[in-house]
C-alpha atoms as a PDB file:
ATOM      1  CA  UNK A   1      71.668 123.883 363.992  1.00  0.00           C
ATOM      2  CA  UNK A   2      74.419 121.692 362.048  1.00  0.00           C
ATOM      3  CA  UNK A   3      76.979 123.544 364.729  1.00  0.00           C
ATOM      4  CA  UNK A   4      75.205 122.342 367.758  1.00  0.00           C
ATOM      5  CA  UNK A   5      74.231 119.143 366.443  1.00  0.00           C
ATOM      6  CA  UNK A   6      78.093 118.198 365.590  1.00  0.00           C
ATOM      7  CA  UNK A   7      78.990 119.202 368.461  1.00  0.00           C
ATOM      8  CA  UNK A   8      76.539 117.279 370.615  1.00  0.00           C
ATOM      9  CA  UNK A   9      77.653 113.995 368.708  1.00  0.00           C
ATOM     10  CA  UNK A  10      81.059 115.099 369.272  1.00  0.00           C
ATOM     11  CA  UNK A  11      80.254 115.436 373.152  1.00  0.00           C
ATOM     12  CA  UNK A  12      78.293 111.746 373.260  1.00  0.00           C
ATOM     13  CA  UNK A  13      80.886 109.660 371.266  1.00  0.00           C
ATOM     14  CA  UNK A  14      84.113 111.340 373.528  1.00  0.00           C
ATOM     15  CA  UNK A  15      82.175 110.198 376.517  1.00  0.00           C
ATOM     16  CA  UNK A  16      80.792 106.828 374.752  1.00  0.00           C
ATOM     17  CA  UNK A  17      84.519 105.854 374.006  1.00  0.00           C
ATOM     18  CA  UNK A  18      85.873 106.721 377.203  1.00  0.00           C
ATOM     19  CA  UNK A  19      83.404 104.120 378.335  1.00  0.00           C
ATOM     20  CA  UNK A  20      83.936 101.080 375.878  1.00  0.00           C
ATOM     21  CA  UNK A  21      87.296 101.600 375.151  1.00  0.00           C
ATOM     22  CA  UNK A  22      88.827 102.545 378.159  1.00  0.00           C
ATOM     23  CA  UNK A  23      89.148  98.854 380.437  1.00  0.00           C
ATOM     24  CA  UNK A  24      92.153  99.560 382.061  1.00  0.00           C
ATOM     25  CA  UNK A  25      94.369 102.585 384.135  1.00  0.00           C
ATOM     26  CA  UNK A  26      96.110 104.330 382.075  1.00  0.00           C
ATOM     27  CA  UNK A  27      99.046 106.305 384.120  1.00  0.00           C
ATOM     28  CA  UNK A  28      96.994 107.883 386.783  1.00  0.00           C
ATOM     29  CA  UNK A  29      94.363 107.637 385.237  1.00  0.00           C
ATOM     30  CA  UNK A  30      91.749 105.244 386.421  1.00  0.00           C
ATOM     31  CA  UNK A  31      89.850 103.011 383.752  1.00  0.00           C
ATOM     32  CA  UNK A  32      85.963 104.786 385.299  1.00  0.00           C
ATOM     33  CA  UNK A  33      87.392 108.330 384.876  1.00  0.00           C
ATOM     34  CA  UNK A  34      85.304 109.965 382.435  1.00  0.00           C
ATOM     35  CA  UNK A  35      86.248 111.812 379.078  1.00  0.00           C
ATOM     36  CA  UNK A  36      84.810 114.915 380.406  1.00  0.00           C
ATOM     37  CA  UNK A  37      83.510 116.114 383.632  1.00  0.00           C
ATOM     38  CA  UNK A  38      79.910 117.383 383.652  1.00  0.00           C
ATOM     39  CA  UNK A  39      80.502 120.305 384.293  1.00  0.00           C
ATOM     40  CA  UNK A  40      82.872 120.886 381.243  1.00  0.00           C
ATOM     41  CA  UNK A  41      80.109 119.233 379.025  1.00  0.00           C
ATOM     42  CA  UNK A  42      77.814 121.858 380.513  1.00  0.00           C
ATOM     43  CA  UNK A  43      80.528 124.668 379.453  1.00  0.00           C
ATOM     44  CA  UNK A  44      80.593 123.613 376.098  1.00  0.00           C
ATOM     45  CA  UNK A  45      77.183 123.343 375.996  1.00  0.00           C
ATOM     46  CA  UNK A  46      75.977 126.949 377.659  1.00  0.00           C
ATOM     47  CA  UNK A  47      79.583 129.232 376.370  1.00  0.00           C
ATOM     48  CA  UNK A  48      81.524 127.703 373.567  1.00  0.00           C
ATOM     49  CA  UNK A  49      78.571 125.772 371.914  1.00  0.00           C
ATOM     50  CA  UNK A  50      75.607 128.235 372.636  1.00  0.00           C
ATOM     51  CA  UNK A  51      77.336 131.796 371.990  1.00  0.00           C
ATOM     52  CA  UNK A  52      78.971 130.980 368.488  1.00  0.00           C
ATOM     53  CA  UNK A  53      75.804 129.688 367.571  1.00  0.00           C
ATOM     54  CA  UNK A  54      73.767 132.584 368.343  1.00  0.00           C
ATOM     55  CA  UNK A  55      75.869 134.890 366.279  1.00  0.00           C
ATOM     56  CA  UNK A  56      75.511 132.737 363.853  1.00  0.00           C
ATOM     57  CA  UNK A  57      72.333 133.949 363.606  1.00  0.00           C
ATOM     58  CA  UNK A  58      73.977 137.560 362.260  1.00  0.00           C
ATOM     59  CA  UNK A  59      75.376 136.162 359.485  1.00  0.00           C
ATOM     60  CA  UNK A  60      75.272 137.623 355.912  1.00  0.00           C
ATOM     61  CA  UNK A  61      73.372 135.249 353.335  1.00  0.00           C
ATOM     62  CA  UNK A  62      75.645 133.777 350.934  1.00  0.00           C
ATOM     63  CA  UNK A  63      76.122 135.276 347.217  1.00  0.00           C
ATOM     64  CA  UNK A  64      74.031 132.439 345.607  1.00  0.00           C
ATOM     65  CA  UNK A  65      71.551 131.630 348.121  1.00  0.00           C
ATOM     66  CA  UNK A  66      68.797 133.074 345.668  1.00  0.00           C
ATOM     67  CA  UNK A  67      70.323 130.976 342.430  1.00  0.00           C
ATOM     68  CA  UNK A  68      69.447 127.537 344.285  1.00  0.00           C
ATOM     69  CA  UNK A  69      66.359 125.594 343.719  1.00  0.00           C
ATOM     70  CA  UNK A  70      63.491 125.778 346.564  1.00  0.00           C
ATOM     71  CA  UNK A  71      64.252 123.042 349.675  1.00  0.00           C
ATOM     72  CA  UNK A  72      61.702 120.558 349.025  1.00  0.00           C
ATOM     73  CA  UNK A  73      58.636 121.062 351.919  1.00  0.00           C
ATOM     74  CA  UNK A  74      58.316 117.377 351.819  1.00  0.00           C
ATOM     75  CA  UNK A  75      61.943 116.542 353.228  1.00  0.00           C
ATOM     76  CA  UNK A  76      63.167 116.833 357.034  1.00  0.00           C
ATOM     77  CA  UNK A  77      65.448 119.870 357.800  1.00  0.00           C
ATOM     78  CA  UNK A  78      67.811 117.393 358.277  1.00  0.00           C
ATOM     79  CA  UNK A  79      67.949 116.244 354.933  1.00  0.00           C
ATOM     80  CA  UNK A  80      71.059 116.741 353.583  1.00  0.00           C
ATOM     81  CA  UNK A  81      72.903 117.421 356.550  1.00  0.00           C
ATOM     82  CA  UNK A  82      72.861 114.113 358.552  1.00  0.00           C
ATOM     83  CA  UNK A  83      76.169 112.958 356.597  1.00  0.00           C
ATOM     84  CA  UNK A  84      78.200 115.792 357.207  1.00  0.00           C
ATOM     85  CA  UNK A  85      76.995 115.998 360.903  1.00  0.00           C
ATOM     86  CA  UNK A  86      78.083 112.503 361.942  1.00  0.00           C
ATOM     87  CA  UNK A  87      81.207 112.870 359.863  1.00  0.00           C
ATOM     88  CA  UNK A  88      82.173 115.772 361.750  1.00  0.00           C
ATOM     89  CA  UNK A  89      80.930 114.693 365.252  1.00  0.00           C
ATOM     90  CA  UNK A  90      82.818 111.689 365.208  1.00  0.00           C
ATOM     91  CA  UNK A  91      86.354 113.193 364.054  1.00  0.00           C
ATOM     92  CA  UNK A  92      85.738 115.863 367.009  1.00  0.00           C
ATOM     93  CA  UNK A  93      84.814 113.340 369.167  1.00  0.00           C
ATOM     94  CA  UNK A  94      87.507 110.648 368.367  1.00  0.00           C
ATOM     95  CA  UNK A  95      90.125 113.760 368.312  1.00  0.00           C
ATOM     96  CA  UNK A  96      89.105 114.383 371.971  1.00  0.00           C
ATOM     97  CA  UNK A  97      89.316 111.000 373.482  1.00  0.00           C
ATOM     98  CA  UNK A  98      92.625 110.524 371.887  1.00  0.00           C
ATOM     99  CA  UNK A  99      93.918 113.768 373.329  1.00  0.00           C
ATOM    100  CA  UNK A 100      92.345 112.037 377.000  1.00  0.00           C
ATOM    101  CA  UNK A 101      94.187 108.967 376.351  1.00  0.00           C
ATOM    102  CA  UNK A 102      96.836 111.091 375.406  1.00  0.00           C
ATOM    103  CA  UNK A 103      97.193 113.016 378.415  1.00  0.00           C
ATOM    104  CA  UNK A 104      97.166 109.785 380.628  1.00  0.00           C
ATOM    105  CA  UNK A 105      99.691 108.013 378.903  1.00  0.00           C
ATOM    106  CA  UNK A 106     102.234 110.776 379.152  1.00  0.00           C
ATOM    107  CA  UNK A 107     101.605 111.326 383.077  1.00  0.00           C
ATOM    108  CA  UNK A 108      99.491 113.532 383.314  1.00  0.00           C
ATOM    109  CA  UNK A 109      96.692 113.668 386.462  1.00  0.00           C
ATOM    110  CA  UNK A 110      92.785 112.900 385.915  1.00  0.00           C
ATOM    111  CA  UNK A 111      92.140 116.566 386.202  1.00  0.00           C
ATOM    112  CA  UNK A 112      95.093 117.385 383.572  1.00  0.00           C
ATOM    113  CA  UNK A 113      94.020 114.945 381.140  1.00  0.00           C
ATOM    114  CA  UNK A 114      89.955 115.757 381.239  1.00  0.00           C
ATOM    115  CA  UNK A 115      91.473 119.384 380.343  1.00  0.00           C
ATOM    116  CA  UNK A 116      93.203 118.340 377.674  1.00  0.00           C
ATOM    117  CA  UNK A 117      90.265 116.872 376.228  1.00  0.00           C
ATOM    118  CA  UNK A 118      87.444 119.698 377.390  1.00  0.00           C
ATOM    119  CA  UNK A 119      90.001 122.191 375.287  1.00  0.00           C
ATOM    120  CA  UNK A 120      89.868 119.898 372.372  1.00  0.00           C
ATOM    121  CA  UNK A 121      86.321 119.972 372.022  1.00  0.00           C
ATOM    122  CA  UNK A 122      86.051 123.959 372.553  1.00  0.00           C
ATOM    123  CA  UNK A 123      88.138 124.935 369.910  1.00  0.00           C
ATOM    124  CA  UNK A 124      87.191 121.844 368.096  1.00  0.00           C
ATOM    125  CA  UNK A 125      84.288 123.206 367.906  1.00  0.00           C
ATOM    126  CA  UNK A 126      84.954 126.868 367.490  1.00  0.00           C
ATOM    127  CA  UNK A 127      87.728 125.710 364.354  1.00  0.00           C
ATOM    128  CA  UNK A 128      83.925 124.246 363.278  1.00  0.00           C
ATOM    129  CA  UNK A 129      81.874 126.916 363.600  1.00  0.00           C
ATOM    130  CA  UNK A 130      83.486 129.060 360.312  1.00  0.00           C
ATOM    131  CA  UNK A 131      82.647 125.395 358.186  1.00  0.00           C
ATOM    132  CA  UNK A 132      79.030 125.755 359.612  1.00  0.00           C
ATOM    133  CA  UNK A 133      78.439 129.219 358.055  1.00  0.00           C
ATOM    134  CA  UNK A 134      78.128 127.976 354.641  1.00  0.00           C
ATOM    135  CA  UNK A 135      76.694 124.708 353.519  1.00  0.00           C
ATOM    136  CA  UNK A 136      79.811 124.135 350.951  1.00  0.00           C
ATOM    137  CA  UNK A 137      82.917 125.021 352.961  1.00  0.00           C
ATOM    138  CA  UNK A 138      84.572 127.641 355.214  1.00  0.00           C
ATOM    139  CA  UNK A 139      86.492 128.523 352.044  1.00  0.00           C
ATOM    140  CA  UNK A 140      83.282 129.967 350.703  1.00  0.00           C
ATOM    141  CA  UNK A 141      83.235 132.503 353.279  1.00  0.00           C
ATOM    142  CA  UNK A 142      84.491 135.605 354.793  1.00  0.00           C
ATOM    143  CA  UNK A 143      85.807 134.822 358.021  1.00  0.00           C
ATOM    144  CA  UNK A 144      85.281 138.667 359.074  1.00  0.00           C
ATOM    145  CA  UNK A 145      82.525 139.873 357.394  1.00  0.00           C
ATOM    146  CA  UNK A 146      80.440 138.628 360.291  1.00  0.00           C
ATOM    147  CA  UNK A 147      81.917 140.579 363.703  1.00  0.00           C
ATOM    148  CA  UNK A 148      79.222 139.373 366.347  1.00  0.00           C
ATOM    149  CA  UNK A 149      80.806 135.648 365.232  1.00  0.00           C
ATOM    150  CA  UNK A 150      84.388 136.931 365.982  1.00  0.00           C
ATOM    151  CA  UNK A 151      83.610 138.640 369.417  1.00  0.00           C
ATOM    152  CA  UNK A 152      81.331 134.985 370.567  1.00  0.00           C
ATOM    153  CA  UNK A 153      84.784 133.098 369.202  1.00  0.00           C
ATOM    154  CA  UNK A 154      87.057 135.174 371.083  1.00  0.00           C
ATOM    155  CA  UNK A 155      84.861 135.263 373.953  1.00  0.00           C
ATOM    156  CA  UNK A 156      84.364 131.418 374.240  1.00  0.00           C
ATOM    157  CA  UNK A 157      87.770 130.934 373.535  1.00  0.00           C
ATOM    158  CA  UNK A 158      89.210 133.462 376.259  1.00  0.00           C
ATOM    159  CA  UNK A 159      86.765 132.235 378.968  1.00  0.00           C
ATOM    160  CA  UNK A 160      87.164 128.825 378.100  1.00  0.00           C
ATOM    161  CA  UNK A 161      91.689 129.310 378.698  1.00  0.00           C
ATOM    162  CA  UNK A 162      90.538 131.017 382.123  1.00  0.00           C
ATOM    163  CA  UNK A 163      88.514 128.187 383.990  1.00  0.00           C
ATOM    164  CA  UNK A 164      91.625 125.789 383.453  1.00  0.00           C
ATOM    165  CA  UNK A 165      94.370 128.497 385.096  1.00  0.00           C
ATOM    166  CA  UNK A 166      92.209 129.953 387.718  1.00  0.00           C
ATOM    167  CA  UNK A 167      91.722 128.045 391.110  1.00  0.00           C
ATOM    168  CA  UNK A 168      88.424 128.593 391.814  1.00  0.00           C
ATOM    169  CA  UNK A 169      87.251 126.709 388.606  1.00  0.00           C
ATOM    170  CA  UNK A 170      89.658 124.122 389.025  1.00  0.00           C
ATOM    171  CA  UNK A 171      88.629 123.433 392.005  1.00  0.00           C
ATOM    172  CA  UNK A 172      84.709 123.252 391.055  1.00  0.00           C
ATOM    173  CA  UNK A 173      84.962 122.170 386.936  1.00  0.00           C
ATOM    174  CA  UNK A 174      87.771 119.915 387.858  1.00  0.00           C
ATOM    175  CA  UNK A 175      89.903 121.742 385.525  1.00  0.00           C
ATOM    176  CA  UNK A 176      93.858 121.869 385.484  1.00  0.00           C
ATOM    177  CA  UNK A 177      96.466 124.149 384.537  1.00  0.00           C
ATOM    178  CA  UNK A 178      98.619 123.196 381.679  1.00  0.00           C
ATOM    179  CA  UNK A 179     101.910 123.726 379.933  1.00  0.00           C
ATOM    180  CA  UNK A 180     102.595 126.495 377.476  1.00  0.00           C
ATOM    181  CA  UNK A 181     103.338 124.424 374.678  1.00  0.00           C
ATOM    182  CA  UNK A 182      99.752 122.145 375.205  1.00  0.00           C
ATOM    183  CA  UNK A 183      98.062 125.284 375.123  1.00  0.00           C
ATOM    184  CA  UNK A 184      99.110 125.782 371.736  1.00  0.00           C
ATOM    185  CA  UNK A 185      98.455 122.551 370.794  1.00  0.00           C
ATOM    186  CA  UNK A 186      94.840 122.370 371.996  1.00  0.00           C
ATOM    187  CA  UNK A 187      94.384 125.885 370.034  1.00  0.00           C
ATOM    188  CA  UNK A 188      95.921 125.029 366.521  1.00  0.00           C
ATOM    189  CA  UNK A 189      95.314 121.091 366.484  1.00  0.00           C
ATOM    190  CA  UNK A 190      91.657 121.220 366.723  1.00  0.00           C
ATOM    191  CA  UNK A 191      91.616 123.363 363.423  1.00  0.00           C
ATOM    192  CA  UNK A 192      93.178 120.543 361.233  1.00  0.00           C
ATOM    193  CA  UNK A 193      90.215 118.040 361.037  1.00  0.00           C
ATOM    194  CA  UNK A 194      87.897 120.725 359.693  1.00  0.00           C
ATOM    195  CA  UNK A 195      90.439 122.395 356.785  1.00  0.00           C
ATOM    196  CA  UNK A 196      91.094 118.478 355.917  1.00  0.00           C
ATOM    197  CA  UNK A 197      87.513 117.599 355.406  1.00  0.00           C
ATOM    198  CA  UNK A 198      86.876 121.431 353.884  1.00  0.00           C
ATOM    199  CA  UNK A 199      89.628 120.920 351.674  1.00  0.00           C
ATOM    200  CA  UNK A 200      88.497 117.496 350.311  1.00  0.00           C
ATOM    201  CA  UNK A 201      84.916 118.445 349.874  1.00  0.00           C
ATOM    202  CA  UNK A 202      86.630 121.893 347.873  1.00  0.00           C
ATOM    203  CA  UNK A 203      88.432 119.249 346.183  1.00  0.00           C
ATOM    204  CA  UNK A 204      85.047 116.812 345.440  1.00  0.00           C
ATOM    205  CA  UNK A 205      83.408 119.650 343.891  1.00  0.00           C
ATOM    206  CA  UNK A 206      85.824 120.482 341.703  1.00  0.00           C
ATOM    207  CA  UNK A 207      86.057 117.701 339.912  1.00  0.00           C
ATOM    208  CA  UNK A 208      82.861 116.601 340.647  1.00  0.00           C
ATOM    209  CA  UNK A 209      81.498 116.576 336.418  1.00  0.00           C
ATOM    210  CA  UNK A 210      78.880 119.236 335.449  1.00  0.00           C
ATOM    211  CA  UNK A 211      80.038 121.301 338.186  1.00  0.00           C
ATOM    212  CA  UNK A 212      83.095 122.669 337.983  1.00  0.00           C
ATOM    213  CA  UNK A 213      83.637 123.891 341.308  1.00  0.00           C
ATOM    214  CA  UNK A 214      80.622 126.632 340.557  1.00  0.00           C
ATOM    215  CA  UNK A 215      78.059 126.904 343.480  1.00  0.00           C
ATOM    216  CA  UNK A 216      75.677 128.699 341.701  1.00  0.00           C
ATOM    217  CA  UNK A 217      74.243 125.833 340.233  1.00  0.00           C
ATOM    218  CA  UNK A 218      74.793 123.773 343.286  1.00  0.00           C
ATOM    219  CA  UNK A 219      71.689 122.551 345.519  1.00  0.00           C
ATOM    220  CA  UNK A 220      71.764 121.867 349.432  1.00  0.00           C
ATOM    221  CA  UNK A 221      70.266 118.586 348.808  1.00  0.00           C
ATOM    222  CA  UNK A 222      73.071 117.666 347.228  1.00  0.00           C
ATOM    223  CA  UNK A 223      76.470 118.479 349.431  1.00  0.00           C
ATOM    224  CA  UNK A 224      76.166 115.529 352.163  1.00  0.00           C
ATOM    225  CA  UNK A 225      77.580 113.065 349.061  1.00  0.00           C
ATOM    226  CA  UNK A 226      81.075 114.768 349.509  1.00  0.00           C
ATOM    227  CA  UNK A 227      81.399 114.030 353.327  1.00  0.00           C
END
């Protein structure tokens, strides 16, 4: 749920920045060219959104699940997770206008730069997806003790690569091909936002006093204050 949801926000404020922020050409690019095509919000939303988040669903509980207090009934599911899901949604979302703007300002076409951006979010998102396993950080986990996870990943990822080199969907997503060296970009970049904030909530906790880094004695409820 926190996957999808960070995502979604992620998908709104790309598109909602693209709108107010955007008053003027930029290259090629004309001012009422959106973020992202529909059609790419709909791919994130059915492949690289959808599949992860299903095999999330095969994950392993974590080691201390049973040594944390009962969620109280009371509360919204989303207590304790609105924080770190509008945190996270608008790094990923401000990460993939930027790469847009990006894209524009160095030359690139409408179609180019609206790639640039749809691969930002995907592996945005799919960096994101290891953080959403465990409600401390991705450092808690094993990032292969879960294979179905690996295989949606790889999947999404793959798939994702092939609708901007092959005509067809470039011709119906409005996809473009790109250069070797942006491909590697959009892969690896996307990954730094989420071991920055996952290494400064590690960080929070650790000094955090009566804690001590431990997440034995650590409660849900409480993580959102470290976003």
């Amino acid at each position: 749920m926190r996957h999808e949801l960070t995502t979604n926000v992620a998908e709104v404020l790309a598109l909602l920045f693209g709108v107010l922020l955007m008053t003027q050409p930029i290259g090629q690019v004309a001012a009422t060219t959106p973020t992202l095509t529909a059609l790419m919000v709909l791919w994130v939303n059915m492949v690289s959104d959808a599949l992860p988040s299903f095999a999330l669903g095969y994950d392993v509980p974590e080691a201390d699940l049973m040594h944390r207090p009962p969620r109280n009934v009371k509360q919204s599911i989303l207590s304790g997770v609105l924080t770190r899901i509008f945190v996270r949604g608008t790094v990923m979302g401000g990460l993939v206008y930027v790469a847009f703007v990006w894209g524009a300002a160095s030359g690139m076409s409408a179609g180019q730069a609206q790639t640039l951006a749809f691969l930002t979010l995907v592996f945005g998102q799919l960096w994101h997806v290891f953080d959403a396993r465990s409600t401390r950080t991705l450092f808690r986990r094993n990032p292969f003790n879960n294979p179905r996870l690996l295989m949606a990943v790889g999947f999404a990822a793959s798939a994702s690569l092939l609708v901007t080199l092959m005509p067809f969907f470039n011709e119906v997503m409005g996809t473009a091909p790109l250069s070797t060296p942006l491909y590697a970009a959009v892969i690896f970049l996307p990954a730094i936002p989420t071991f920055i904030l996952s290494g400064l909530k590690e960080l929070y906790w650790a000094l955090r006093p009566g804690k001590g880094g431990k997440s034995q004695s650590a409660s849900p409820n409480e993580i959102p204050e470290a976003d």
